[in-house]
ModelCIF file with pLDDT and N, C-alpha, C, O atoms, coordinates in Angstrom:
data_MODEL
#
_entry.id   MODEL 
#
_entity.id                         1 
_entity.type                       polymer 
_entity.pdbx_number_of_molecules   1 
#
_entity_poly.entity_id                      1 
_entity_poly.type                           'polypeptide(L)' 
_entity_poly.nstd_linkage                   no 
_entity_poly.nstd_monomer                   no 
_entity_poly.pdbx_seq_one_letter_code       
;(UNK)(UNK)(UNK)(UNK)(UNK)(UNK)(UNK)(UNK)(UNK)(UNK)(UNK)(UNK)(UNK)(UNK)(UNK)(UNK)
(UNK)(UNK)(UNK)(UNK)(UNK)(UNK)(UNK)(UNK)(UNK)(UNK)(UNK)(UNK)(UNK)(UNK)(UNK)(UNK)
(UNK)(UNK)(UNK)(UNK)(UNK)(UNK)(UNK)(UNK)(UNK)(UNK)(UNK)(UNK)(UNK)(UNK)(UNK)(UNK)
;
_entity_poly.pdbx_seq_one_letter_code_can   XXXXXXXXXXXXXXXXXXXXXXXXXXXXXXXXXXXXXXXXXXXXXXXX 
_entity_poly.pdbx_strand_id                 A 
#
loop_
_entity_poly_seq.entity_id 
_entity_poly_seq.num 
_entity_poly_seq.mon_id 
_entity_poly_seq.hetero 
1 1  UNK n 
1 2  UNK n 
1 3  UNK n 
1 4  UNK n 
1 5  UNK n 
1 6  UNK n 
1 7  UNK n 
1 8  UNK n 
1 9  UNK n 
1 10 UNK n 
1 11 UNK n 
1 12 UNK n 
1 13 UNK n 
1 14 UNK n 
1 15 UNK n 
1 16 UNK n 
1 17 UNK n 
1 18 UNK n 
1 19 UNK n 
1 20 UNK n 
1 21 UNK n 
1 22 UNK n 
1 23 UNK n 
1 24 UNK n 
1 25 UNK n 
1 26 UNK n 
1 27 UNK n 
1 28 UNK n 
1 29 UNK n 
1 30 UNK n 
1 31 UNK n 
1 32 UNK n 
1 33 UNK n 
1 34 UNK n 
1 35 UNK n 
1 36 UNK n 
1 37 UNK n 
1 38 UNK n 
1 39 UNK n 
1 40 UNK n 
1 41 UNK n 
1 42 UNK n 
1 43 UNK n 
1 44 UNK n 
1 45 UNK n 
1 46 UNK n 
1 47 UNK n 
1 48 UNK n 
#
_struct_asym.id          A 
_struct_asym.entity_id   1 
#
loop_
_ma_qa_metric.id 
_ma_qa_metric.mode 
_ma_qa_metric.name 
_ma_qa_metric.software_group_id 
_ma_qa_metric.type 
1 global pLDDT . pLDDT 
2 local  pLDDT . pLDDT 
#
_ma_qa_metric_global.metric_id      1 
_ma_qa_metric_global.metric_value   90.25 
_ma_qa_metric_global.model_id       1 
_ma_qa_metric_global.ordinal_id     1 
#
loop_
_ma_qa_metric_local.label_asym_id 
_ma_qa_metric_local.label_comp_id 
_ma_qa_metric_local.label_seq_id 
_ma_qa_metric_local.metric_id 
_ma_qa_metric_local.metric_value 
_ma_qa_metric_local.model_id 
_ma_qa_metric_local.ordinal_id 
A UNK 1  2 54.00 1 1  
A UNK 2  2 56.00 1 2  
A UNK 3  2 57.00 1 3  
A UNK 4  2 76.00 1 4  
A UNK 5  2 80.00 1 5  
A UNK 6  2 75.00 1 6  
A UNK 7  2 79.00 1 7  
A UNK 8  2 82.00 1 8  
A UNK 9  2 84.00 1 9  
A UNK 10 2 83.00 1 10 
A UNK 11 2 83.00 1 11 
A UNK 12 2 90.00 1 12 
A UNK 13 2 90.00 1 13 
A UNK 14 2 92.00 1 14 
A UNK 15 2 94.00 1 15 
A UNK 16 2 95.00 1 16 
A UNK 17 2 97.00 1 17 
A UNK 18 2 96.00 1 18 
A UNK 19 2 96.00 1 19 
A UNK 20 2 94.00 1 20 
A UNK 21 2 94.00 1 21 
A UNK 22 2 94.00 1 22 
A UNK 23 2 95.00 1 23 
A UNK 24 2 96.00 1 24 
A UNK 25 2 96.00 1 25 
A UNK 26 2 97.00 1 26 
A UNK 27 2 97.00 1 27 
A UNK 28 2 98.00 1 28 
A UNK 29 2 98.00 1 29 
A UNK 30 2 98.00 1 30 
A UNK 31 2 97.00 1 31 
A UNK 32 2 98.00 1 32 
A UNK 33 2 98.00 1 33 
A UNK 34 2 97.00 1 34 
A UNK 35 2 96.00 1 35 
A UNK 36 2 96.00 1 36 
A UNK 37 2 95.00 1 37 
A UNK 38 2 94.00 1 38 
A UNK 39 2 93.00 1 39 
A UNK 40 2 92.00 1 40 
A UNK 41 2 94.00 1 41 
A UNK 42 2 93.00 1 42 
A UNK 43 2 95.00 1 43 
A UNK 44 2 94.00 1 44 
A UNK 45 2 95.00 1 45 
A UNK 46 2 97.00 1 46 
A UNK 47 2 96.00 1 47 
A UNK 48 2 96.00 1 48 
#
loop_
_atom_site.group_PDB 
_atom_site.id 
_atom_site.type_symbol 
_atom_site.label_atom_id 
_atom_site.label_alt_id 
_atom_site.label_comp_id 
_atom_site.label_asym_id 
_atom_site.label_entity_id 
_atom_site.label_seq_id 
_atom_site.pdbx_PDB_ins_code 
_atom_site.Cartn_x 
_atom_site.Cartn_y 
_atom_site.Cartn_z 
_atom_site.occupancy 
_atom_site.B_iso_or_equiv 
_atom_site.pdbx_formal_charge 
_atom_site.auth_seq_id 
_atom_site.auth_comp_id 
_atom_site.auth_asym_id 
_atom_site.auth_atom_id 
_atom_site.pdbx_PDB_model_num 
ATOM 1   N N  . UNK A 1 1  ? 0.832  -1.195 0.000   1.00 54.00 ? 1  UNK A N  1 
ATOM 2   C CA . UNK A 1 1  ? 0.000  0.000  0.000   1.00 54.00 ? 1  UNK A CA 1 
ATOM 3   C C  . UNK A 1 1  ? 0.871  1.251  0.000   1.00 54.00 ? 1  UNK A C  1 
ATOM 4   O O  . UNK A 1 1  ? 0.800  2.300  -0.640  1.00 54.00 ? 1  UNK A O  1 
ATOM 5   N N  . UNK A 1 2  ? 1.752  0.781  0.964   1.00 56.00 ? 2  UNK A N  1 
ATOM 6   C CA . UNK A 1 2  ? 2.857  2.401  0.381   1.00 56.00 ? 2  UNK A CA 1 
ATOM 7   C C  . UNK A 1 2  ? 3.742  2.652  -0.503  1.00 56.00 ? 2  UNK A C  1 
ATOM 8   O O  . UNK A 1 2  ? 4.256  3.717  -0.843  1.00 56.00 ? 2  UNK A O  1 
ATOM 9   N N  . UNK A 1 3  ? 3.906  1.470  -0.899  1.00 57.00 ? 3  UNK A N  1 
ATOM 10  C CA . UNK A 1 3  ? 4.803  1.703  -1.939  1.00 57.00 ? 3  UNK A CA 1 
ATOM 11  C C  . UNK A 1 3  ? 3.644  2.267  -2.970  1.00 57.00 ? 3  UNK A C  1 
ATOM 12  O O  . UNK A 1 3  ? 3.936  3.414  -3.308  1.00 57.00 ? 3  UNK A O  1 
ATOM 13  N N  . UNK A 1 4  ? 2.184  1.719  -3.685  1.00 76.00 ? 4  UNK A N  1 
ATOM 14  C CA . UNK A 1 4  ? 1.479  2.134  -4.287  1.00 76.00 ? 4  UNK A CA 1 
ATOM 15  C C  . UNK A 1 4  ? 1.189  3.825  -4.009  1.00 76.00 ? 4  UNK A C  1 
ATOM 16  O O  . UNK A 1 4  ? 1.262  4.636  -4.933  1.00 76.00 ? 4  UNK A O  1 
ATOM 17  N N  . UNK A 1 5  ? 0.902  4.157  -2.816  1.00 80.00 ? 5  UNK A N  1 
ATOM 18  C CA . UNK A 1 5  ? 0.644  5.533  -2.212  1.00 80.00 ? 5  UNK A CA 1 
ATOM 19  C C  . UNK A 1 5  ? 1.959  6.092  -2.899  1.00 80.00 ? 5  UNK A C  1 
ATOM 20  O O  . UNK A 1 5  ? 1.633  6.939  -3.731  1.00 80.00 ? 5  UNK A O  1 
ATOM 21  N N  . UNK A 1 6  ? 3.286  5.918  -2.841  1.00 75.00 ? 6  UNK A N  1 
ATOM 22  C CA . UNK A 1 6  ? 4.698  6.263  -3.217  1.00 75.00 ? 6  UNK A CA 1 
ATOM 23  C C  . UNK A 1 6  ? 4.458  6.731  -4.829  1.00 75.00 ? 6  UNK A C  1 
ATOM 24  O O  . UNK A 1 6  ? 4.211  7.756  -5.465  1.00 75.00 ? 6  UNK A O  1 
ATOM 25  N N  . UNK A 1 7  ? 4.644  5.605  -5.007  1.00 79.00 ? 7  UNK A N  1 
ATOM 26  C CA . UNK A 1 7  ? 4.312  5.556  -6.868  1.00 79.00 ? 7  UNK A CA 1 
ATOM 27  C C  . UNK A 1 7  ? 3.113  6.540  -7.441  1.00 79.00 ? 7  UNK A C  1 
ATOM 28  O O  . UNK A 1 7  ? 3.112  7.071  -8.552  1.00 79.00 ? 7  UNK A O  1 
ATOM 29  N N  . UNK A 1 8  ? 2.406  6.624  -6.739  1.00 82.00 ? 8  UNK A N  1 
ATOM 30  C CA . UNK A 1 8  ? 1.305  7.529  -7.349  1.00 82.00 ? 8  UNK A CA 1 
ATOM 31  C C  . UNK A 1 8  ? 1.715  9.165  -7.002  1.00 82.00 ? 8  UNK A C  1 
ATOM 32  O O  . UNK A 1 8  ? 1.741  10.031 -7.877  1.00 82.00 ? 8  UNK A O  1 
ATOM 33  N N  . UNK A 1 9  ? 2.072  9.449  -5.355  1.00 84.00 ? 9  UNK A N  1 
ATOM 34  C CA . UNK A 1 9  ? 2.714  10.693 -5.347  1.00 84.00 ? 9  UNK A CA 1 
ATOM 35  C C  . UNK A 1 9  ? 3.728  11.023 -6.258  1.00 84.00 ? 9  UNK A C  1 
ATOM 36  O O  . UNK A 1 9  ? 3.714  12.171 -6.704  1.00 84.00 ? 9  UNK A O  1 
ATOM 37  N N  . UNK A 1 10 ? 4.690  10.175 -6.660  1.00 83.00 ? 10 UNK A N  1 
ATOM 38  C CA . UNK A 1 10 ? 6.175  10.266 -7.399  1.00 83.00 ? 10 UNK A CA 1 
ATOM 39  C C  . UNK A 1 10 ? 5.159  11.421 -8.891  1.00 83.00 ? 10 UNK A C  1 
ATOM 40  O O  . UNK A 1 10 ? 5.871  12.151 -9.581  1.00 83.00 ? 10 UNK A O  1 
ATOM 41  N N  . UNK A 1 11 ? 4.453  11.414 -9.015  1.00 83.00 ? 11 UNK A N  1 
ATOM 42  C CA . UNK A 1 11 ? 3.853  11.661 -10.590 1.00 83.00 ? 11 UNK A CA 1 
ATOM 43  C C  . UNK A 1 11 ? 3.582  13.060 -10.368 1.00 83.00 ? 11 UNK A C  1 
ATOM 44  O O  . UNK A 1 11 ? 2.926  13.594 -11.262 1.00 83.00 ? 11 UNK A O  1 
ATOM 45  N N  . UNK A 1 12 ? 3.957  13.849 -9.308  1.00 90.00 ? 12 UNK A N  1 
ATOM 46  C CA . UNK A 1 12 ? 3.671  15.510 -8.793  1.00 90.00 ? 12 UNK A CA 1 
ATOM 47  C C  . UNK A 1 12 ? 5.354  15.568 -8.511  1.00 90.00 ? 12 UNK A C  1 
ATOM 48  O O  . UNK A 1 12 ? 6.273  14.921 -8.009  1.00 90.00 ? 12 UNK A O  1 
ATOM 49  N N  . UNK A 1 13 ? 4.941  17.286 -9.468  1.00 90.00 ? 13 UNK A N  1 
ATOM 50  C CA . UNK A 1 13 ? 6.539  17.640 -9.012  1.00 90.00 ? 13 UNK A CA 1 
ATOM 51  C C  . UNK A 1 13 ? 6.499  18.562 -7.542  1.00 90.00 ? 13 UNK A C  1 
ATOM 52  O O  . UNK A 1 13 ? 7.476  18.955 -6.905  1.00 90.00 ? 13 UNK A O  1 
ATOM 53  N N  . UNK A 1 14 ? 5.380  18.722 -7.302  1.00 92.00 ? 14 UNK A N  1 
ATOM 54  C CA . UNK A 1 14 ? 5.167  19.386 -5.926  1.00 92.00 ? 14 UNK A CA 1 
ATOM 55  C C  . UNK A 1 14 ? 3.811  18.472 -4.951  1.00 92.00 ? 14 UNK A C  1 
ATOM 56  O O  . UNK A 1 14 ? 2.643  18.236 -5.258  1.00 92.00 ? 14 UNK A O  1 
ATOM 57  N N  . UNK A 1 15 ? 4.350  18.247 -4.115  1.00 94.00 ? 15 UNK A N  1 
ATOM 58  C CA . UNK A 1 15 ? 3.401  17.666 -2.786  1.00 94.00 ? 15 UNK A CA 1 
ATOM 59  C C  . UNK A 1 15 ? 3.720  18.566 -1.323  1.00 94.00 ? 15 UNK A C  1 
ATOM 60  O O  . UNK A 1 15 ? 4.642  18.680 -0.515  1.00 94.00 ? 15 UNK A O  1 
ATOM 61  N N  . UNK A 1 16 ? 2.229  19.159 -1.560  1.00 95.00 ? 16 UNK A N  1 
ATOM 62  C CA . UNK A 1 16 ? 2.365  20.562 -0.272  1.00 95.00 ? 16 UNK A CA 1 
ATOM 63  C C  . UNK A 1 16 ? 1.535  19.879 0.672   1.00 95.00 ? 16 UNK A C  1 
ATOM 64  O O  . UNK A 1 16 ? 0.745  18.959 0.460   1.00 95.00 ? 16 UNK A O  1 
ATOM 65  N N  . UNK A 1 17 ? 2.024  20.860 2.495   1.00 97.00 ? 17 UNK A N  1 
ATOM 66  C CA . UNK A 1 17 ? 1.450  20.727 3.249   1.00 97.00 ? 17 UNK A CA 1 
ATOM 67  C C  . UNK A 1 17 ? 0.835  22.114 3.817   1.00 97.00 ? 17 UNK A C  1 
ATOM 68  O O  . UNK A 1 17 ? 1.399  22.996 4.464   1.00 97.00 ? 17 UNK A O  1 
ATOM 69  N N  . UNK A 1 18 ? -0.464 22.025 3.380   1.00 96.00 ? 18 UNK A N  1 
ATOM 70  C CA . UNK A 1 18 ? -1.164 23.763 4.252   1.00 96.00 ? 18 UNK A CA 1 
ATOM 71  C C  . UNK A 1 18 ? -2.130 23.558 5.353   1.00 96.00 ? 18 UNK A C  1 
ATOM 72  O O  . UNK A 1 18 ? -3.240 23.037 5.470   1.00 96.00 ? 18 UNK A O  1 
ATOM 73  N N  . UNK A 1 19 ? -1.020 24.356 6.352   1.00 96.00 ? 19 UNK A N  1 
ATOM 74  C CA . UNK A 1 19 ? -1.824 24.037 7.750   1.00 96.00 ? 19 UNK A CA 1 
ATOM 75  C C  . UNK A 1 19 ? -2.150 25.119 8.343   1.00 96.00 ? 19 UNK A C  1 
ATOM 76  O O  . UNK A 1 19 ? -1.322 25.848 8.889   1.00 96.00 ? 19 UNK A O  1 
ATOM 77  N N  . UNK A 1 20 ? -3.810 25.424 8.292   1.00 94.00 ? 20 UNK A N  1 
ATOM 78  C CA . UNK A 1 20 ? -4.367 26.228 8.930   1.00 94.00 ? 20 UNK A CA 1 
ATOM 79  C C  . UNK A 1 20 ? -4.021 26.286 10.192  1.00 94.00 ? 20 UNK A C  1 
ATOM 80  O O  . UNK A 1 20 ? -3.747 25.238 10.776  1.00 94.00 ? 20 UNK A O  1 
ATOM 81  N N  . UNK A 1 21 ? -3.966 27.517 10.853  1.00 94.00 ? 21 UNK A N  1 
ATOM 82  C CA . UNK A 1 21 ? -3.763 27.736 12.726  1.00 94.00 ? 21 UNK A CA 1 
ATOM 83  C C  . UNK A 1 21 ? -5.038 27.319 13.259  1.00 94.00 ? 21 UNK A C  1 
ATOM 84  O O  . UNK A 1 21 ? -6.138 27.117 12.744  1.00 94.00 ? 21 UNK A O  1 
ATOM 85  N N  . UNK A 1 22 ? -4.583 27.245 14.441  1.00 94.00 ? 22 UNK A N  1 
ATOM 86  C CA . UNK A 1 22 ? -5.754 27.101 15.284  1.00 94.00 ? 22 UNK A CA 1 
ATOM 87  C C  . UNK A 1 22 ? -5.222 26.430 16.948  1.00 94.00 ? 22 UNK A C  1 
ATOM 88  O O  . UNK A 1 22 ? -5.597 25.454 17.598  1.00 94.00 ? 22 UNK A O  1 
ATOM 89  N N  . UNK A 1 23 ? -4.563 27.114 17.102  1.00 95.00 ? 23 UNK A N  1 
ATOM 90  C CA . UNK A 1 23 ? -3.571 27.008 18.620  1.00 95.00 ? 23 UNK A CA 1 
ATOM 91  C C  . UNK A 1 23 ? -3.614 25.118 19.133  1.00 95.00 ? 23 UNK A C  1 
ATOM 92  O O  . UNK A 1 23 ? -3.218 24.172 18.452  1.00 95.00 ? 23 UNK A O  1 
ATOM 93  N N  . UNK A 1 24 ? -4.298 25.074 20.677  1.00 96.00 ? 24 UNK A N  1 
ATOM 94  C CA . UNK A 1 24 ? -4.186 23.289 20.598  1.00 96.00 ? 24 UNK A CA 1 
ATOM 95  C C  . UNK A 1 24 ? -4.663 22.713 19.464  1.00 96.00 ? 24 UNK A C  1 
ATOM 96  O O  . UNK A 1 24 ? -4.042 21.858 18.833  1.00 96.00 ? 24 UNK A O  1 
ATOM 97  N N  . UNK A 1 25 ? -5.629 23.093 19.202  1.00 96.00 ? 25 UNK A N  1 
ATOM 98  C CA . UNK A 1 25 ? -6.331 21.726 17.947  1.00 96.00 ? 25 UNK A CA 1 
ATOM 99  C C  . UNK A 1 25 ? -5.311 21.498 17.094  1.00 96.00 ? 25 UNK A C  1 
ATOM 100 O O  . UNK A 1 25 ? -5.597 20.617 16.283  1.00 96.00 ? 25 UNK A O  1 
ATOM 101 N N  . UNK A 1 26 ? -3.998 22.053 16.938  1.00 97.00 ? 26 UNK A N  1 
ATOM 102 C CA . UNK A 1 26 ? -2.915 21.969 15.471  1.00 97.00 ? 26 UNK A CA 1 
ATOM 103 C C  . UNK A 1 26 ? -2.365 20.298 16.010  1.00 97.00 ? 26 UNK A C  1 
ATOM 104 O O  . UNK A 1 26 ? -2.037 19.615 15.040  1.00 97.00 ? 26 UNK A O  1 
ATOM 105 N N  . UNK A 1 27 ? -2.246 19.677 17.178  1.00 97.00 ? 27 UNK A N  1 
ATOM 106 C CA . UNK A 1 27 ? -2.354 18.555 17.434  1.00 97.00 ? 27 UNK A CA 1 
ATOM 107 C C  . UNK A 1 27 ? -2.792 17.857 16.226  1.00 97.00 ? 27 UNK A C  1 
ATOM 108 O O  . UNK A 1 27 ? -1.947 17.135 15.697  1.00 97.00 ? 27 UNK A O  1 
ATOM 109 N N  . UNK A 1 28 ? -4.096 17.942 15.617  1.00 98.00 ? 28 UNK A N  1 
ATOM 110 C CA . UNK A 1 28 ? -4.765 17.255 14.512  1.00 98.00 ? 28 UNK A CA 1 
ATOM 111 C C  . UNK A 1 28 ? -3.685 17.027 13.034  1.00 98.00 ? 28 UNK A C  1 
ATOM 112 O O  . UNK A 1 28 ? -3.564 16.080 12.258  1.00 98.00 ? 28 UNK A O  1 
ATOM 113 N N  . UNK A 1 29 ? -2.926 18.569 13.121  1.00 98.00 ? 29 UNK A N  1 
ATOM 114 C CA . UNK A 1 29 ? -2.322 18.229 11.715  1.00 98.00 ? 29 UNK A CA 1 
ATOM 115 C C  . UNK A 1 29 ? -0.903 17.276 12.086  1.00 98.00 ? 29 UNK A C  1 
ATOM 116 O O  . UNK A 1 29 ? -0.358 16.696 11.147  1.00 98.00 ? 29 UNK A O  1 
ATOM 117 N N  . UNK A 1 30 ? -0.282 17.128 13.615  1.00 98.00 ? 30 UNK A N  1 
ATOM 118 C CA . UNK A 1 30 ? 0.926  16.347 13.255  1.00 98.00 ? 30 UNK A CA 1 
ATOM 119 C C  . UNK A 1 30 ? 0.150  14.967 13.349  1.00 98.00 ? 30 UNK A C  1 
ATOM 120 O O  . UNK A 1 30 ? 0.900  14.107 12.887  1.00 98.00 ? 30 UNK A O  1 
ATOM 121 N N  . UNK A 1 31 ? -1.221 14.331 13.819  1.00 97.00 ? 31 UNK A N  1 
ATOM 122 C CA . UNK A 1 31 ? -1.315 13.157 13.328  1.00 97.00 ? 31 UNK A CA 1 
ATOM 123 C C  . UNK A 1 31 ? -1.332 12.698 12.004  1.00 97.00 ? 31 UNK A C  1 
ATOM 124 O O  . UNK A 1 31 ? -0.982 11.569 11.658  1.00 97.00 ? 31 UNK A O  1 
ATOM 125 N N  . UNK A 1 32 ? -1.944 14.019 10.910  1.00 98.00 ? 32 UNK A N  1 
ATOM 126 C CA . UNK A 1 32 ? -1.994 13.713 9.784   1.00 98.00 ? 32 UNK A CA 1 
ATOM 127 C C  . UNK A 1 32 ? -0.981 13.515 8.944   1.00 98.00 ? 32 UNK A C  1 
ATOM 128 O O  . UNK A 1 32 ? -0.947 12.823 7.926   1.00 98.00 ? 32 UNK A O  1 
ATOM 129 N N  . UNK A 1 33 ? 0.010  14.304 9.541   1.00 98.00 ? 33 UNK A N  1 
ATOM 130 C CA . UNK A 1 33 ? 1.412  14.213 8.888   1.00 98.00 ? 33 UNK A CA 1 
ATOM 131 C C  . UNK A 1 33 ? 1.677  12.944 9.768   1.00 98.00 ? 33 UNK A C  1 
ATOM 132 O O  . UNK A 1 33 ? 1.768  12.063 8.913   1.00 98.00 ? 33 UNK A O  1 
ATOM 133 N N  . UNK A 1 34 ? 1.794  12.543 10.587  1.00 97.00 ? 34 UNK A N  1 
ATOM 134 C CA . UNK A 1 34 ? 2.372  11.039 10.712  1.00 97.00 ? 34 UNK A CA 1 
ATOM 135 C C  . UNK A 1 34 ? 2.123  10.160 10.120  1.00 97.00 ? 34 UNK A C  1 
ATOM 136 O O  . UNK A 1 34 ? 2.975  9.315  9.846   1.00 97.00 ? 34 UNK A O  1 
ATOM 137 N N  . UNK A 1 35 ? 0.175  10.031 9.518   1.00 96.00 ? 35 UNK A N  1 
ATOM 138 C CA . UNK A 1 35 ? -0.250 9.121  8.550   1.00 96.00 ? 35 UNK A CA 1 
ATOM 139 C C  . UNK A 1 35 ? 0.638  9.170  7.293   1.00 96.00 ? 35 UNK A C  1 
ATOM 140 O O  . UNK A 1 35 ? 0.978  8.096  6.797   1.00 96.00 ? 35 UNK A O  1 
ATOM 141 N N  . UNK A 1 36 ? 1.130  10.576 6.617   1.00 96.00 ? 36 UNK A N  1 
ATOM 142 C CA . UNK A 1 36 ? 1.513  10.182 5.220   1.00 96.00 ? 36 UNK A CA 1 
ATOM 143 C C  . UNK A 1 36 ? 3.447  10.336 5.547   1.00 96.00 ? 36 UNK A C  1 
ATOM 144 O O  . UNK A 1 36 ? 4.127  10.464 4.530   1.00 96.00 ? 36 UNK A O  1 
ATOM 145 N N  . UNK A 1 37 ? 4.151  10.314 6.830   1.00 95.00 ? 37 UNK A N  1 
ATOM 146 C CA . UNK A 1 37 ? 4.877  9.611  6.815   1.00 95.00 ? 37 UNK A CA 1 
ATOM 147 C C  . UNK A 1 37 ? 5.057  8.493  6.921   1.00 95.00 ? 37 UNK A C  1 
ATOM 148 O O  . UNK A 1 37 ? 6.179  8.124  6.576   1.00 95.00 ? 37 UNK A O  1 
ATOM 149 N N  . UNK A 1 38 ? 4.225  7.572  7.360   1.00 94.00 ? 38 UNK A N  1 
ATOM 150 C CA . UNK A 1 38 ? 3.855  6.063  7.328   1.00 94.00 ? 38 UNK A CA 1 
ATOM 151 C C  . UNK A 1 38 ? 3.840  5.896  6.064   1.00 94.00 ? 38 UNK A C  1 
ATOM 152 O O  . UNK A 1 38 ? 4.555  4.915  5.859   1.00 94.00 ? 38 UNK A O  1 
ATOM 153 N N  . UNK A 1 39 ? 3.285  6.433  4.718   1.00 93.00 ? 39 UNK A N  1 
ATOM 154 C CA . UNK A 1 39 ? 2.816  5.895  3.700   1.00 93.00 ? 39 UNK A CA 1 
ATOM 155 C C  . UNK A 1 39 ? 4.009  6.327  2.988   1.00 93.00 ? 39 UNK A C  1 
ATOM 156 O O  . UNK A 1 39 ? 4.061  6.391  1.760   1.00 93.00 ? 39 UNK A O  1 
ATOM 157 N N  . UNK A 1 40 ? 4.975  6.625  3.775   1.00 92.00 ? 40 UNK A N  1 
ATOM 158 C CA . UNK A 1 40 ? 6.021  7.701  2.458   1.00 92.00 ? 40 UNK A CA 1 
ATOM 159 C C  . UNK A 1 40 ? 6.213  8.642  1.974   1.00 92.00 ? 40 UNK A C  1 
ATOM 160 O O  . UNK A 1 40 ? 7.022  8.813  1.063   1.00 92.00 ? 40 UNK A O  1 
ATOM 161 N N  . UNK A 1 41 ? 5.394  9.608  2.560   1.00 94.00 ? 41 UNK A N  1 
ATOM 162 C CA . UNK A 1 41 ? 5.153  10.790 1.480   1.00 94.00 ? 41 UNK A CA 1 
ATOM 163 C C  . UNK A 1 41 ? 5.789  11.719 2.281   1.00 94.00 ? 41 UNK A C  1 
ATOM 164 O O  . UNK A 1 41 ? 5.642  11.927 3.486   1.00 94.00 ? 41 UNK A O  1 
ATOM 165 N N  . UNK A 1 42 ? 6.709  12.402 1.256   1.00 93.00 ? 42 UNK A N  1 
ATOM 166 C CA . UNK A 1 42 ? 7.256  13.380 1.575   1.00 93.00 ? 42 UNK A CA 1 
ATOM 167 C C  . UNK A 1 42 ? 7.319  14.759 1.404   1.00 93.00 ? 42 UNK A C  1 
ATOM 168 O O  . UNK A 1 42 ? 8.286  15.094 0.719   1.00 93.00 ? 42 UNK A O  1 
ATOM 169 N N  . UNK A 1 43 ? 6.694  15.574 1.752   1.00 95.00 ? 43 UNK A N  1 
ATOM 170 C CA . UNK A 1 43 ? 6.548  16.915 1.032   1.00 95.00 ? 43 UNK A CA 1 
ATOM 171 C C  . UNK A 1 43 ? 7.787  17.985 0.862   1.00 95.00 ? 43 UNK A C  1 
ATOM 172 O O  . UNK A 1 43 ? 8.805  18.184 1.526   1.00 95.00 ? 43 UNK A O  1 
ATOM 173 N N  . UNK A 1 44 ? 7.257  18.569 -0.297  1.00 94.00 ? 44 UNK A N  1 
ATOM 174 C CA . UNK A 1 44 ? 8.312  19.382 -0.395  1.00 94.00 ? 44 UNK A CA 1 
ATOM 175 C C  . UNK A 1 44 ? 8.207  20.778 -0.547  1.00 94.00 ? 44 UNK A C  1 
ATOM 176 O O  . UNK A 1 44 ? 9.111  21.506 -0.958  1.00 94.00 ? 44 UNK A O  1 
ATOM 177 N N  . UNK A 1 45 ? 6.972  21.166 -0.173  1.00 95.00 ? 45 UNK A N  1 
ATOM 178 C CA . UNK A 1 45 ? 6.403  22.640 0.029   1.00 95.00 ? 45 UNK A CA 1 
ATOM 179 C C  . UNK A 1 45 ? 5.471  22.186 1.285   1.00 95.00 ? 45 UNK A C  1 
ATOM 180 O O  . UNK A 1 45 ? 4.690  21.239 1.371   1.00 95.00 ? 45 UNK A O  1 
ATOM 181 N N  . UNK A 1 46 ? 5.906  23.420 2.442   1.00 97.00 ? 46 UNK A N  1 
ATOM 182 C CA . UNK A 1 46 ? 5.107  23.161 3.230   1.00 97.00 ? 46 UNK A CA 1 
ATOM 183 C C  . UNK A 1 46 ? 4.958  24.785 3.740   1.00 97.00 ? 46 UNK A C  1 
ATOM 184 O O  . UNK A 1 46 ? 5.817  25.664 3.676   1.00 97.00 ? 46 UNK A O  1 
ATOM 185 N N  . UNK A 1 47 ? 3.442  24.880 4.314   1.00 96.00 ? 47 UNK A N  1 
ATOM 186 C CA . UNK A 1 47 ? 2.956  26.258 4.212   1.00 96.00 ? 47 UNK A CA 1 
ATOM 187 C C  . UNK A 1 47 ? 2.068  26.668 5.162   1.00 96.00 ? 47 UNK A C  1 
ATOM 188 O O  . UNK A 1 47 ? 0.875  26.429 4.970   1.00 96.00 ? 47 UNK A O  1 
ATOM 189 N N  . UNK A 1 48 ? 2.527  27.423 6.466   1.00 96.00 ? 48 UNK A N  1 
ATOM 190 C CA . UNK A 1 48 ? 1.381  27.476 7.152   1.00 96.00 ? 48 UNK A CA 1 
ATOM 191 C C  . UNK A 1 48 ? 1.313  28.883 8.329   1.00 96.00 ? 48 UNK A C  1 
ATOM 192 O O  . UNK A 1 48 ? 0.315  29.055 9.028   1.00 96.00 ? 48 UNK A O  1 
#
């Protein structure tokens, strides 16, 4: 599955991360970023 998740990101020359504020609740975005480091994905614009 990650390697598939891998292979399909590989096909963008940009994979961004935009993370709205929002003081404690930002908790929410490092789980999400842990999910797509699990899967491989690495971004390379990140914006917040």
């Amino acid at each position: 599955k990650s390697e598939s998740v891998s292979s399909l990101v590989r096909n963008y020359e940009y994979i961004a991360l935009v993370f709205q504020g929002g003081g404690a609740l930002g908790s929410y975005q490092a789980g999400v970023f842990e999910a797509l480091s699990e899967a491989g994905i690495e971004p390379n614009w990140m914006s917040g």
